[in-house]
N, C-alpha and C. Protein backbone atom coordinates (compact mmCIF):
# COMPACT_ATOMS: atom_id res chain seq x y z
N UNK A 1 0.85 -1.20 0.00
CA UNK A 1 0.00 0.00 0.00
C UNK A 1 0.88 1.25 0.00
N UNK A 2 0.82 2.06 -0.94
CA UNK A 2 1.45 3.53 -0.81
C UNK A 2 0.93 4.38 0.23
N UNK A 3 2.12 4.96 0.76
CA UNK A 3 1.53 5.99 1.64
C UNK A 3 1.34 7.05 1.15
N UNK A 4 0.20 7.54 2.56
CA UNK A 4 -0.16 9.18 1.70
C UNK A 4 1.14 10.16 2.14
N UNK A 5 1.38 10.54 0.73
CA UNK A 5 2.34 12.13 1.34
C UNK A 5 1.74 13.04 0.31
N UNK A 6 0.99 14.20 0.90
CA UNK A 6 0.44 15.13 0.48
C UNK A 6 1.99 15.95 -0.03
N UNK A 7 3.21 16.16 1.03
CA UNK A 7 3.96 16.80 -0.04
C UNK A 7 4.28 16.41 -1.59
N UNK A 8 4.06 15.08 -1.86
CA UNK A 8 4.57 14.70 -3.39
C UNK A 8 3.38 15.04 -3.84
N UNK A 9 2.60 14.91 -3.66
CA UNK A 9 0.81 14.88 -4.57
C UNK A 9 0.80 16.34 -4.55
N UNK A 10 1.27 17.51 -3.71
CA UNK A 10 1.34 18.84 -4.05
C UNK A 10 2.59 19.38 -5.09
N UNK A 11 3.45 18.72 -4.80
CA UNK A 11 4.65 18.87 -6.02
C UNK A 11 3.64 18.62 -7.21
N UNK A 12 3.22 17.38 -7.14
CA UNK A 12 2.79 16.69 -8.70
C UNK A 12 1.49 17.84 -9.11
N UNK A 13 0.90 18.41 -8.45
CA UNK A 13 -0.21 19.43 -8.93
C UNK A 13 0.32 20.79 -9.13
N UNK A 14 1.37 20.88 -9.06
CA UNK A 14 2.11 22.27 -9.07
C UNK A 14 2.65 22.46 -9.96
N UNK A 15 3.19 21.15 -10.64
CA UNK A 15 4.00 20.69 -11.75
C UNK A 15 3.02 20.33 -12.81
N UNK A 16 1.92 19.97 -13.01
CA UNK A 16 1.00 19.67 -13.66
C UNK A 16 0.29 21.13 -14.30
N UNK A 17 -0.17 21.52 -12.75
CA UNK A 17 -0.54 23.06 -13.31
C UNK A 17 -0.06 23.83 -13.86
N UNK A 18 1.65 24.11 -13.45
CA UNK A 18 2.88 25.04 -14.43
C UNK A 18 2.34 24.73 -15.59
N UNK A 19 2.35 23.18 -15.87
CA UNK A 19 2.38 22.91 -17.61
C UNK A 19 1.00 23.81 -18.55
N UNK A 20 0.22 23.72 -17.48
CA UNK A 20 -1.25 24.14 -18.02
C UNK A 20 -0.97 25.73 -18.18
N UNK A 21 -0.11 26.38 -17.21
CA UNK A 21 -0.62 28.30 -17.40
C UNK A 21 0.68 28.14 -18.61
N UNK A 22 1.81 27.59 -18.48
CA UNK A 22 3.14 28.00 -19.61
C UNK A 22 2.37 27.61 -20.76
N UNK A 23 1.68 26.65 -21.16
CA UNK A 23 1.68 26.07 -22.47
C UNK A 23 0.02 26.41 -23.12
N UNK A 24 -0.76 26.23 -22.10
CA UNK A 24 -2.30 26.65 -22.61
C UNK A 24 -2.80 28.08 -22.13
N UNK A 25 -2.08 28.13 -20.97
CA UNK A 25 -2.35 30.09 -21.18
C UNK A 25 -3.85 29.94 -19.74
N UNK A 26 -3.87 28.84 -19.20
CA UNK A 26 -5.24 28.51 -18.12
C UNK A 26 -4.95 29.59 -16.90
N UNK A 27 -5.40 30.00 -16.05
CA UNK A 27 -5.63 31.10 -14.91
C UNK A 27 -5.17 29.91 -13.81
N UNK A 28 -4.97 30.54 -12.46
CA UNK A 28 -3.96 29.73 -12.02
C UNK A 28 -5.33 28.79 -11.22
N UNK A 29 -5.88 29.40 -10.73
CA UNK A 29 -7.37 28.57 -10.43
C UNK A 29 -7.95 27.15 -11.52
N UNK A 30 -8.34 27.92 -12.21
CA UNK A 30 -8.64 26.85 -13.26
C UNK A 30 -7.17 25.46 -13.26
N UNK A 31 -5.95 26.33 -13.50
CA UNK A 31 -5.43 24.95 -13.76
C UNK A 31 -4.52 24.08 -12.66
N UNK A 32 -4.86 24.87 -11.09
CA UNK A 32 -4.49 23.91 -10.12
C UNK A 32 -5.78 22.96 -10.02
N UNK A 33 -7.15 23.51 -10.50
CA UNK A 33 -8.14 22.72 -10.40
C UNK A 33 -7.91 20.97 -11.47
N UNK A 34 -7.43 21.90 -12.70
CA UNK A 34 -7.40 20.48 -13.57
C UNK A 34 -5.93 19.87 -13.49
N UNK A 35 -5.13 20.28 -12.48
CA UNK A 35 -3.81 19.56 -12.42
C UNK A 35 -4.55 18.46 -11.45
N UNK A 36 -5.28 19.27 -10.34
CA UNK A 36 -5.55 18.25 -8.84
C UNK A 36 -6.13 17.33 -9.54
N UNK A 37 -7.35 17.16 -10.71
CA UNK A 37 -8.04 16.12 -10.96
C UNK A 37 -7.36 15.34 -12.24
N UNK A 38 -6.41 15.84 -12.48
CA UNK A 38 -5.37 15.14 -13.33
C UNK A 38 -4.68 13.93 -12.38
N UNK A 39 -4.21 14.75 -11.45
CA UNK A 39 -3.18 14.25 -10.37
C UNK A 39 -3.83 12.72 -9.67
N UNK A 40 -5.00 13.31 -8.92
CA UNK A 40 -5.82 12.39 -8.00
C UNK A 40 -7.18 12.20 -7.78
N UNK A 41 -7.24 12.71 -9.54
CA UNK A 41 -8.79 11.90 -9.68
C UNK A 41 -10.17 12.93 -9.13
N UNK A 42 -9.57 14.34 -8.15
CA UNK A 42 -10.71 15.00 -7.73
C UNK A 42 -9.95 16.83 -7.78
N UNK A 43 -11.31 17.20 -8.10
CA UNK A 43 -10.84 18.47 -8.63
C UNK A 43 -10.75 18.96 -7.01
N UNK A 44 -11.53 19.10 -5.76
CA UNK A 44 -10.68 19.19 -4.63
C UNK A 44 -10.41 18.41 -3.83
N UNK A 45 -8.95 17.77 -3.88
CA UNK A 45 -8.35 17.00 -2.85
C UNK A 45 -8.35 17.68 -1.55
N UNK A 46 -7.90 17.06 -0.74
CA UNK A 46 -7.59 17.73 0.89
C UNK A 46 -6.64 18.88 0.89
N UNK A 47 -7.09 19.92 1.46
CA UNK A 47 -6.05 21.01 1.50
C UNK A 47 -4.81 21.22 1.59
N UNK A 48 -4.28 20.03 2.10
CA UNK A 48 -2.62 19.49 2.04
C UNK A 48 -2.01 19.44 1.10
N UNK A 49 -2.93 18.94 -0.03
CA UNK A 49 -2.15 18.51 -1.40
C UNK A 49 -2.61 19.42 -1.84
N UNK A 50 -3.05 20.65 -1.62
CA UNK A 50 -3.35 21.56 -2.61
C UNK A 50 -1.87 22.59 -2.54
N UNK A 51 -1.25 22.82 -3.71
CA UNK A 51 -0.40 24.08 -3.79
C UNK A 51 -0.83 25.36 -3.77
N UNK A 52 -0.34 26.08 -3.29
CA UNK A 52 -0.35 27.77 -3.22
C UNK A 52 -0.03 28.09 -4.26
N UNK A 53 -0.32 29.45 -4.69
CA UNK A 53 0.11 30.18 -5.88
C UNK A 53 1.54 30.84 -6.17
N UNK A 54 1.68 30.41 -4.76
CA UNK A 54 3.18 30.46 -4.82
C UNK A 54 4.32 29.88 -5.50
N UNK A 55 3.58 28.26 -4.85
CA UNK A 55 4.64 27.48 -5.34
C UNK A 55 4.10 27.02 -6.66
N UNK A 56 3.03 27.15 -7.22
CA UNK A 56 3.18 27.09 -8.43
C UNK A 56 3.63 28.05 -9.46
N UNK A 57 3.72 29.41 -9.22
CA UNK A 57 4.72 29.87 -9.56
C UNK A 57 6.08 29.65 -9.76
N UNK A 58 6.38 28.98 -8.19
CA UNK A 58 7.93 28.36 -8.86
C UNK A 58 7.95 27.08 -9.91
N UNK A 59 6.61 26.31 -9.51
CA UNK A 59 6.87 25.47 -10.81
C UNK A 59 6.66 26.25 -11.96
N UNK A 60 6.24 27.04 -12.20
CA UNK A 60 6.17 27.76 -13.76
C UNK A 60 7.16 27.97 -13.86
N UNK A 61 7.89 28.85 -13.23
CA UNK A 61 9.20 29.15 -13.64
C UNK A 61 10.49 27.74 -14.07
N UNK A 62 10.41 26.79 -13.28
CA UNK A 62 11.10 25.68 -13.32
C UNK A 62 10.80 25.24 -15.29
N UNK A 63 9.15 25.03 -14.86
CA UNK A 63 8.71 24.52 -16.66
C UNK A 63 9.47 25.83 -17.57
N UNK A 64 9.69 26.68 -17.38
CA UNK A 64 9.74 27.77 -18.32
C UNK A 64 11.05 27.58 -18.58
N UNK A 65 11.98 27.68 -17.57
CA UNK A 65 13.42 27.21 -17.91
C UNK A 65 13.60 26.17 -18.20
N UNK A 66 12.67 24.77 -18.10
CA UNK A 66 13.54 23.69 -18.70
C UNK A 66 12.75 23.38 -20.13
N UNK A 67 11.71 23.94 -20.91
CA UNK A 67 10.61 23.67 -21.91
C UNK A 67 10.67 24.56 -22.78
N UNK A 68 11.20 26.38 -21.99
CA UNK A 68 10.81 27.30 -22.50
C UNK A 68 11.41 28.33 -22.83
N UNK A 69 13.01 27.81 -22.32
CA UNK A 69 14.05 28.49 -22.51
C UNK A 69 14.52 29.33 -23.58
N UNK A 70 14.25 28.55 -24.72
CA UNK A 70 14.82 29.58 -26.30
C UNK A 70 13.75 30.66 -26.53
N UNK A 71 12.57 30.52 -25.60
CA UNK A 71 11.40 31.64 -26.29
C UNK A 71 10.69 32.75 -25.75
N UNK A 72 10.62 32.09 -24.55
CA UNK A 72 9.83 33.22 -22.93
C UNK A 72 10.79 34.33 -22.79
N UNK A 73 12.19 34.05 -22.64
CA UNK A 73 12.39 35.32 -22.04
C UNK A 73 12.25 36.72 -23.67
N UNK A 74 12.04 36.25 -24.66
CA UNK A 74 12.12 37.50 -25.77
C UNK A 74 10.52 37.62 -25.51
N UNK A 75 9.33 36.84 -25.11
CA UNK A 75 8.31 37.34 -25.16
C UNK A 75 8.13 37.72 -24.17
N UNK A 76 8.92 37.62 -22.91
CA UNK A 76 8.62 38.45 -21.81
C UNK A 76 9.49 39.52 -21.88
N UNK A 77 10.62 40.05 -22.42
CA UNK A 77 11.11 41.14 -23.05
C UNK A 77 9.63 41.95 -23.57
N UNK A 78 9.15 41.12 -24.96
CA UNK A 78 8.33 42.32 -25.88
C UNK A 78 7.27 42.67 -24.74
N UNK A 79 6.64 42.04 -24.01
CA UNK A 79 5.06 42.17 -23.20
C UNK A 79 5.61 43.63 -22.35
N UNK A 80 6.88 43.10 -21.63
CA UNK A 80 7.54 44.37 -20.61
C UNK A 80 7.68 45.54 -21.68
N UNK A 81 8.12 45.36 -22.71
CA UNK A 81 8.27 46.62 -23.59
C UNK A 81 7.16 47.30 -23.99
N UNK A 82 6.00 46.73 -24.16
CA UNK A 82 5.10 47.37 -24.61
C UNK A 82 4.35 47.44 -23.31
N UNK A 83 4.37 46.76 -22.47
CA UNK A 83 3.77 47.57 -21.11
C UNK A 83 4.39 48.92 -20.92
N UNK A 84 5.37 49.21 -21.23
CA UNK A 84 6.16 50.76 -20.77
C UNK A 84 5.88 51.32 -21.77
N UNK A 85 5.09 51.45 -23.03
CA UNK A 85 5.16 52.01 -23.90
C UNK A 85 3.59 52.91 -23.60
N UNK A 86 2.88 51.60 -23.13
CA UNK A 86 1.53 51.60 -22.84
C UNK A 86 1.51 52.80 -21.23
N UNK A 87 2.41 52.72 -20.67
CA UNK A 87 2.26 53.37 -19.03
C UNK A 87 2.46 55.03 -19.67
N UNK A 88 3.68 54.95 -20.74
CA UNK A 88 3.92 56.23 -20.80
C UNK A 88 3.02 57.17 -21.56
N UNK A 89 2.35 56.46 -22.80
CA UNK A 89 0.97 57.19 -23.13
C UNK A 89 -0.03 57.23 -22.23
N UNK A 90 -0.18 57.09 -20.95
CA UNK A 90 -1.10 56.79 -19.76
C UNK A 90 0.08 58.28 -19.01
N UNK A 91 0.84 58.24 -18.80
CA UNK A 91 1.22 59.53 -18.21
C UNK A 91 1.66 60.59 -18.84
N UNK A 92 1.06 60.75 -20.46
CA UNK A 92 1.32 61.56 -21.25
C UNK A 92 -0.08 62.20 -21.13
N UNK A 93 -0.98 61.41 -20.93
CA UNK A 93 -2.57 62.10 -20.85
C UNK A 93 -2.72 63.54 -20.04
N UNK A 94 -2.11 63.45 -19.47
CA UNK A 94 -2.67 64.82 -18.93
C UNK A 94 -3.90 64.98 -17.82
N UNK A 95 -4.36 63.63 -17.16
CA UNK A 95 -4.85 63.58 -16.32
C UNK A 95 -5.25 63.02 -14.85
N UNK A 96 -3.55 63.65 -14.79
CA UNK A 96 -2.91 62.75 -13.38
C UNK A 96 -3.12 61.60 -13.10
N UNK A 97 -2.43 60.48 -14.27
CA UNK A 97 -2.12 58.92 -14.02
C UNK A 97 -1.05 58.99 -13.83
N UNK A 98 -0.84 57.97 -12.79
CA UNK A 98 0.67 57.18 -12.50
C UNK A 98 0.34 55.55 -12.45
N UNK A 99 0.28 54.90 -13.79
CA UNK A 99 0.13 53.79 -13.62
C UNK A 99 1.17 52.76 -13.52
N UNK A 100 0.79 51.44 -13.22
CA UNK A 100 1.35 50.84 -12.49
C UNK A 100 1.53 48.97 -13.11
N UNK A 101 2.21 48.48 -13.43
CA UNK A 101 2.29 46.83 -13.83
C UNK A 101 2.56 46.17 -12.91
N UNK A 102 1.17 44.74 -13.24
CA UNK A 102 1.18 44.10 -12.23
C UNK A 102 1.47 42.44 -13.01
N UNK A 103 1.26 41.27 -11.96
CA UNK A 103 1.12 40.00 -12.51
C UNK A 103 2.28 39.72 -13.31
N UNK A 104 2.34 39.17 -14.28
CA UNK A 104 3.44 38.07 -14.80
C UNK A 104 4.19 38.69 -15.53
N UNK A 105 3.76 40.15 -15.61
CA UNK A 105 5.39 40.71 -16.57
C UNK A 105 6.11 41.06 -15.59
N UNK A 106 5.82 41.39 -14.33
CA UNK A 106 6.29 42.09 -13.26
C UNK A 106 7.17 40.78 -12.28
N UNK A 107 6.79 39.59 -12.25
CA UNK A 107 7.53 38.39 -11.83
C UNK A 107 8.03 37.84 -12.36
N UNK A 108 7.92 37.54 -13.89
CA UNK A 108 9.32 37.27 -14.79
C UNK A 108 8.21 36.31 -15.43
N UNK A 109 7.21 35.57 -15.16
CA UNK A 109 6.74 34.75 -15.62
C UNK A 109 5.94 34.75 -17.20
N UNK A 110 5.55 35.71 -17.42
CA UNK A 110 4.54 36.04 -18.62
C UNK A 110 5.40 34.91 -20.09
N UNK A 111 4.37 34.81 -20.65
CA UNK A 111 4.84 33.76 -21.73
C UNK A 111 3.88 33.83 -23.10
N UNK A 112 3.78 32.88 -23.59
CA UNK A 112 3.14 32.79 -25.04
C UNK A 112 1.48 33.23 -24.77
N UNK A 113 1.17 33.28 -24.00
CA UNK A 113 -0.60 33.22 -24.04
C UNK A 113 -0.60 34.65 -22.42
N UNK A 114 0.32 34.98 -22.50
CA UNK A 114 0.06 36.38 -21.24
C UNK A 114 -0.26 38.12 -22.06
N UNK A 115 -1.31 38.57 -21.86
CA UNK A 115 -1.66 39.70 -21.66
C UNK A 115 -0.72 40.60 -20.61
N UNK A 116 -0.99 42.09 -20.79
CA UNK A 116 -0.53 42.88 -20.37
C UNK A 116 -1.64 43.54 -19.04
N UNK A 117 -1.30 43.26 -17.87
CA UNK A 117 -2.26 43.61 -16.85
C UNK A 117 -1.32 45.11 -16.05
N UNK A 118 -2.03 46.20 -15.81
CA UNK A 118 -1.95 47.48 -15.24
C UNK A 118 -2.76 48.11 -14.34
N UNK A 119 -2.55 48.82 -13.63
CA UNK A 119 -3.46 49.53 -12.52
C UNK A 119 -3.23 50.64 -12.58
N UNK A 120 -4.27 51.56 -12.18
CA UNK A 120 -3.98 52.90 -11.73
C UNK A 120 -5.26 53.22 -10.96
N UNK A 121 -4.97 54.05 -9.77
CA UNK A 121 -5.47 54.38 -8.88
C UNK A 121 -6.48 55.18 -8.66
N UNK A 122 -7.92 55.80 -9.06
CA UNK A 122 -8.32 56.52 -9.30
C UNK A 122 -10.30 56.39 -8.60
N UNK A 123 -10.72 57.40 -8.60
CA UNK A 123 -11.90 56.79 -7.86
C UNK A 123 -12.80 57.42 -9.21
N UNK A 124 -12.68 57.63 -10.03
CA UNK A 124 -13.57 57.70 -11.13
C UNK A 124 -12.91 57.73 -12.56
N UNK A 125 -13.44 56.62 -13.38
CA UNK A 125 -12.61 55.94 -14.74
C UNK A 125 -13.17 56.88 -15.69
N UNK A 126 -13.81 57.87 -15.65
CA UNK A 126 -14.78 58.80 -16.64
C UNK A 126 -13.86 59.57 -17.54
N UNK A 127 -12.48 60.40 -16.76
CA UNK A 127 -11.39 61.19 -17.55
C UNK A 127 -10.61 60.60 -18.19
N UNK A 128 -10.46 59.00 -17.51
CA UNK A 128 -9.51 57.97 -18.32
C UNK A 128 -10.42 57.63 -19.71
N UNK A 129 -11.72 57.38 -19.98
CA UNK A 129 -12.39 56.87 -20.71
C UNK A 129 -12.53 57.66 -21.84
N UNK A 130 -12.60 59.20 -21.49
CA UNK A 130 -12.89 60.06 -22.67
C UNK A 130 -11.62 60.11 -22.98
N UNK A 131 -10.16 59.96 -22.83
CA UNK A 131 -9.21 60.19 -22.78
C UNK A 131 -9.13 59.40 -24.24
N UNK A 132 -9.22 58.11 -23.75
CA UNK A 132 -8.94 56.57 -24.52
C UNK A 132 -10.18 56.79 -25.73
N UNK A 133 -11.03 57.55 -25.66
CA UNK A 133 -11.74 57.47 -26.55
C UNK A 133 -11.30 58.96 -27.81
N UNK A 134 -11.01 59.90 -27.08
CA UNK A 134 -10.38 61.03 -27.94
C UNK A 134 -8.95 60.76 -28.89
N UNK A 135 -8.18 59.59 -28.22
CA UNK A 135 -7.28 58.99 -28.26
C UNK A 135 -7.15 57.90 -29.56
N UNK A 136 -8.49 57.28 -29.82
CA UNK A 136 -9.25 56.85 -30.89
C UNK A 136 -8.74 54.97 -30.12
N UNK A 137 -8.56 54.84 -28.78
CA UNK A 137 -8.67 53.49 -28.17
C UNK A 137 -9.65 53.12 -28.25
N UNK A 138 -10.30 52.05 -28.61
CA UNK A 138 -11.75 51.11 -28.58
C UNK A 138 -11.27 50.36 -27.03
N UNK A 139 -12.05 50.23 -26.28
CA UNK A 139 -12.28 49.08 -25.18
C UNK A 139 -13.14 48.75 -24.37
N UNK A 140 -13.20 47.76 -23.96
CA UNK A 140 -14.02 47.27 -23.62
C UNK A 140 -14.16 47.03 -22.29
N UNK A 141 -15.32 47.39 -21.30
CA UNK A 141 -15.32 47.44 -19.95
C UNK A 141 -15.77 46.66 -18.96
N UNK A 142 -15.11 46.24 -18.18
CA UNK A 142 -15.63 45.27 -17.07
C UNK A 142 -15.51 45.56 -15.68
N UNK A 143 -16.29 44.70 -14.90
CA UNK A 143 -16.66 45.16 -13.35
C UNK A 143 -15.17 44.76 -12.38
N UNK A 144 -14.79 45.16 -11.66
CA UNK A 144 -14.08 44.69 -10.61
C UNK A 144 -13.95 43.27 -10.41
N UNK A 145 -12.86 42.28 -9.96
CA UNK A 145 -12.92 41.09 -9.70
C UNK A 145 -13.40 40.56 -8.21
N UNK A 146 -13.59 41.38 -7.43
CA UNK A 146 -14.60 41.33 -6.35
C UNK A 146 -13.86 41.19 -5.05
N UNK A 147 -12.18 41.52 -5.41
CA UNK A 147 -11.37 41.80 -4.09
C UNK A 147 -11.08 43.34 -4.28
N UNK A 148 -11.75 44.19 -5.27
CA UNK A 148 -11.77 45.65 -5.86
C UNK A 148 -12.86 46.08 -6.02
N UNK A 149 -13.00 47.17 -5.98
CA UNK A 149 -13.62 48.06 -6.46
C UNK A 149 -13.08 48.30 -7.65
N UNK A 150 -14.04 49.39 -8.91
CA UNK A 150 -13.53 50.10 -9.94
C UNK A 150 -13.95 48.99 -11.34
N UNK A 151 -13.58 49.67 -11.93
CA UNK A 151 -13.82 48.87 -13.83
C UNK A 151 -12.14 48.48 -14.46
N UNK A 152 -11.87 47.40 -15.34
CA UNK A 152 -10.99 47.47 -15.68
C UNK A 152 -11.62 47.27 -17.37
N UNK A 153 -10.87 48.64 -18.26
CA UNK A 153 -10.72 49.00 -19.21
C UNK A 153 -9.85 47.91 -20.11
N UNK A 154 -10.05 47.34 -21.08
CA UNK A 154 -9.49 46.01 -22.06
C UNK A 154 -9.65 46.93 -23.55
N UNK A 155 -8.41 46.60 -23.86
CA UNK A 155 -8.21 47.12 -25.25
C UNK A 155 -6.78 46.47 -25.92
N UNK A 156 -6.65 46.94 -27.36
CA UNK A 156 -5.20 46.26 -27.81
C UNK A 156 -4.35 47.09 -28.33
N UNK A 157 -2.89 47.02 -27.89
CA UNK A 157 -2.06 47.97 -28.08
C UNK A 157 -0.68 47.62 -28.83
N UNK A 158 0.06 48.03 -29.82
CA UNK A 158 -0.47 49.48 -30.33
C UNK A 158 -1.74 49.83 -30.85
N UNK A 159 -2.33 51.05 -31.05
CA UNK A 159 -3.97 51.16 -31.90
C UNK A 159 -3.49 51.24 -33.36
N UNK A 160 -4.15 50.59 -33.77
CA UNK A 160 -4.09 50.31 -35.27
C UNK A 160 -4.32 52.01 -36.24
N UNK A 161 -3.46 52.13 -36.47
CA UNK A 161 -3.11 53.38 -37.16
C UNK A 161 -3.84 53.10 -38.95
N UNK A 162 -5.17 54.20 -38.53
CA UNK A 162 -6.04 54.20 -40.01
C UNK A 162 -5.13 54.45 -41.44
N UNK A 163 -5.62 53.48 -42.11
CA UNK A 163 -4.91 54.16 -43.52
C UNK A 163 -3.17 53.15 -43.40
N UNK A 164 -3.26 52.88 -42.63
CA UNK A 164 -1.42 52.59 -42.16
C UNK A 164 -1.33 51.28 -43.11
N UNK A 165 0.03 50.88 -44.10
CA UNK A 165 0.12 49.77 -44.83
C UNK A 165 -0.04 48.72 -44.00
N UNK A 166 -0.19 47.47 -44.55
CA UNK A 166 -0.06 45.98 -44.04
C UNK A 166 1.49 45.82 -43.26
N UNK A 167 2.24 46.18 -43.97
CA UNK A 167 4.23 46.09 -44.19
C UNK A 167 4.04 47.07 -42.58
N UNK A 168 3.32 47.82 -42.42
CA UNK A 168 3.77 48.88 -40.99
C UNK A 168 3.15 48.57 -39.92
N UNK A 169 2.32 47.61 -40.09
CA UNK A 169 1.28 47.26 -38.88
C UNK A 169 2.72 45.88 -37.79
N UNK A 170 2.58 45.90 -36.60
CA UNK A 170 2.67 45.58 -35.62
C UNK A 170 1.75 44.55 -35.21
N UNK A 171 2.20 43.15 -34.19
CA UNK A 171 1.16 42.57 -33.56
C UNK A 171 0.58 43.11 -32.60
N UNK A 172 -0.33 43.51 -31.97
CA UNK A 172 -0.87 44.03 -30.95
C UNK A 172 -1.11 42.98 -29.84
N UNK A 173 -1.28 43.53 -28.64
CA UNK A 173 -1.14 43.25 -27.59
C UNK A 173 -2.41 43.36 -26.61
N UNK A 174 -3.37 42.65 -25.94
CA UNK A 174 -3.96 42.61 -24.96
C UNK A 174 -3.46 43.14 -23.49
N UNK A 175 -3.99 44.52 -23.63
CA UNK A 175 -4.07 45.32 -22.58
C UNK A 175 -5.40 45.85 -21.64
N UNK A 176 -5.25 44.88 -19.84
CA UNK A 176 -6.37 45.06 -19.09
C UNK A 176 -5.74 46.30 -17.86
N UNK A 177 -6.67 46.97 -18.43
CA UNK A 177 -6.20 48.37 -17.39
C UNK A 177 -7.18 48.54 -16.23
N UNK A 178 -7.00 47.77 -15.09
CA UNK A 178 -7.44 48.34 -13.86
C UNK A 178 -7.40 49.62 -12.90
N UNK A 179 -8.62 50.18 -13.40
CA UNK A 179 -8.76 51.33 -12.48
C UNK A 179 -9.54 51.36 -10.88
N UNK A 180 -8.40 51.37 -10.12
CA UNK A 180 -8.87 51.18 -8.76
C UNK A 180 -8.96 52.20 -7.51
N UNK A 181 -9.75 52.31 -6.90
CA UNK A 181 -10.40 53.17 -5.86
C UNK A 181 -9.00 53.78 -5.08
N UNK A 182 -8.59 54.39 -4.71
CA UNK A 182 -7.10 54.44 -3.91
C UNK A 182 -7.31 54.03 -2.55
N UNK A 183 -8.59 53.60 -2.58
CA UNK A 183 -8.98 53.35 -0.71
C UNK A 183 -8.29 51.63 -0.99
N UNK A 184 -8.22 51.17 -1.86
CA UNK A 184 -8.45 49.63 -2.05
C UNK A 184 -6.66 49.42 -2.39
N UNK A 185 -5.60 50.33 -2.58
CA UNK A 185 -4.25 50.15 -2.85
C UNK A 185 -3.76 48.92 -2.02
N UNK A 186 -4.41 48.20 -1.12
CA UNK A 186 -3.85 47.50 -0.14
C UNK A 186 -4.01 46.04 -1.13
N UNK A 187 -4.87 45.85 -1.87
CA UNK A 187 -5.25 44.64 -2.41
C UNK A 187 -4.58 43.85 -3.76
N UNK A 188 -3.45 45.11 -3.82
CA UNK A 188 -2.46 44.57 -4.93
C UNK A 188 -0.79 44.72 -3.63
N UNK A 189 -0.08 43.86 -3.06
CA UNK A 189 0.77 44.49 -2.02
C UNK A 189 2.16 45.32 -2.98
N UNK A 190 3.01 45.94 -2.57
CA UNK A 190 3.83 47.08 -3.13
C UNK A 190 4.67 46.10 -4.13
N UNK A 191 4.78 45.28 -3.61
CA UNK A 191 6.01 44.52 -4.28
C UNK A 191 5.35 43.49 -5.51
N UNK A 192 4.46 43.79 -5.61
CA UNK A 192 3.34 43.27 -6.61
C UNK A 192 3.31 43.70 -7.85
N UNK A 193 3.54 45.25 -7.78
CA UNK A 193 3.36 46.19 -8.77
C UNK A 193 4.27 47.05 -9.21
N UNK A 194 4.63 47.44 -10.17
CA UNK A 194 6.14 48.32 -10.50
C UNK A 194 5.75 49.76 -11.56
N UNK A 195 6.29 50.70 -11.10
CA UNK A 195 5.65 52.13 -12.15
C UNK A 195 6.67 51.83 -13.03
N UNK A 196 6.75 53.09 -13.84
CA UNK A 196 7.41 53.17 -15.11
C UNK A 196 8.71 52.88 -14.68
N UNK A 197 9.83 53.47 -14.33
CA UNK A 197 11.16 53.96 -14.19
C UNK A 197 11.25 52.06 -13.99
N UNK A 198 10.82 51.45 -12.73
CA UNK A 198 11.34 50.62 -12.51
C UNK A 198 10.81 49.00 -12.71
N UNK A 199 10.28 49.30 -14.20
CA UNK A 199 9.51 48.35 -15.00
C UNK A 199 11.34 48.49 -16.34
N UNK A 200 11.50 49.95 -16.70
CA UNK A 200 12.31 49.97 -17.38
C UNK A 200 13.65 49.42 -17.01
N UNK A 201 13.82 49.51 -15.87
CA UNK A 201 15.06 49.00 -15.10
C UNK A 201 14.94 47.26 -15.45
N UNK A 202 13.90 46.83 -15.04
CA UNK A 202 13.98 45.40 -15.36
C UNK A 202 14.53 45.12 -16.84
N UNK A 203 13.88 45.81 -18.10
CA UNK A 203 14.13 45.59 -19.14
C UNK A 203 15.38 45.65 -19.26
N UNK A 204 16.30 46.80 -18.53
CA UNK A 204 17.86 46.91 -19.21
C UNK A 204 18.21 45.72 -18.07
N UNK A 205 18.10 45.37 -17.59
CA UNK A 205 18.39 44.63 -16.34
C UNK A 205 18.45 42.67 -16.76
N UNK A 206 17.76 42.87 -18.14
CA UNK A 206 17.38 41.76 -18.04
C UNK A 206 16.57 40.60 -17.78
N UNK A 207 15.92 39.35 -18.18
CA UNK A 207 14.82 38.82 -17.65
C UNK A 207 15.36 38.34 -16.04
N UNK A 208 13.66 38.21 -15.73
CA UNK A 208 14.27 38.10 -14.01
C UNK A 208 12.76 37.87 -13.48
């Protein structure tokens, strides 16, 4: 009879799940759910064998360096690049943004199927909206994820420049811009999130 060790059955769902966010692009929920019922047959095992988002993070990173080596770090290069490209037309507006990158460009992780996720602090998205719309941004709006307050603004960046040849067009990029209450700053922690200057630092700095 095998014994139970919840530490290996949490390795093995951590490692299962990495494979699912590096390669299919799944949310980390969804794919500790279908690692656990990969793993042991039930989408929730006992809380023991369940991994944190932690450590599946480090398994992502592990899959990324040993699967993903020749390709992640130039697409986590371009995502970081055009996140700073994206912050600085956001503090070119003219209506006191200081925005902010969060999630997987900001931990090194972002890969083939990662969007560009941002915040900025604000208790009404109305100046940002006419902004993005004078701006000639199309996007599309959604409610808070329900540990926030505020709307996060979805659009793709660069904006497709009218009239512009086939030969000059760019891939664009999925950009979710969270605009959040400043009462609620506590719900992303500091080290979570990086402004401009030291989003750019990473880039000369290297993947990391």
């Amino acid at each position: 009879m095998t014994s139970y060790d919840p530490s290996r059955i949490r390795d093995e769902i951590a490692a299962a799940a990495a494979r699912l966010i590096a390669e299919d692009g799944v949310d980390y929920a969804g794919a500790k759910r279908r690692a656990a019922r990969e793993v042991t047959g039930d989408a929730r095992p006992p809380s023991d064998c369940m991994p944190g988002n932690d450590e599946v993070e480090a398994a992502v990173r592990e899959h990324q360096a040993l699967f993903l080596g020749d390709t992640q770090p130039a697409r986590l290069l371009a995502l970081r690049t055009a996140a700073c490209d994206v912050m600085r037309f956001l503090q070119d507006a003219g209506i006191g943004l200081t925005p902010f990158a969060t999630g997987a460009i900001v931990n090194g992780t972002a890969g083939e199927h990662s969007d560009i996720h941002l915040q900025v602090f604000d208790d009404n998205a109305k100046d940002l909206e006419i902004f993005l719309l004078n701006a000639g941004v199309d996007f599309e709006v959604s409610e808070g994820d329900g540990s926030r307050s505020g709307e996060t603004l979805s659009f793709l960046w660069p904006r497709r420049r009218i009239g512009a040849p086939p030969a000059a067009r760019v891939a664009q990029e999925a950009v979710h811009l969270a605009v959040v209450d400043p009462r609620d700053r506590r719900t992303v922690p500091p080290g979570e999130r990086l402004g401009l200057a030291a989003l750019e630092r990473l880039i000369v700095d290297g993947p990391a």
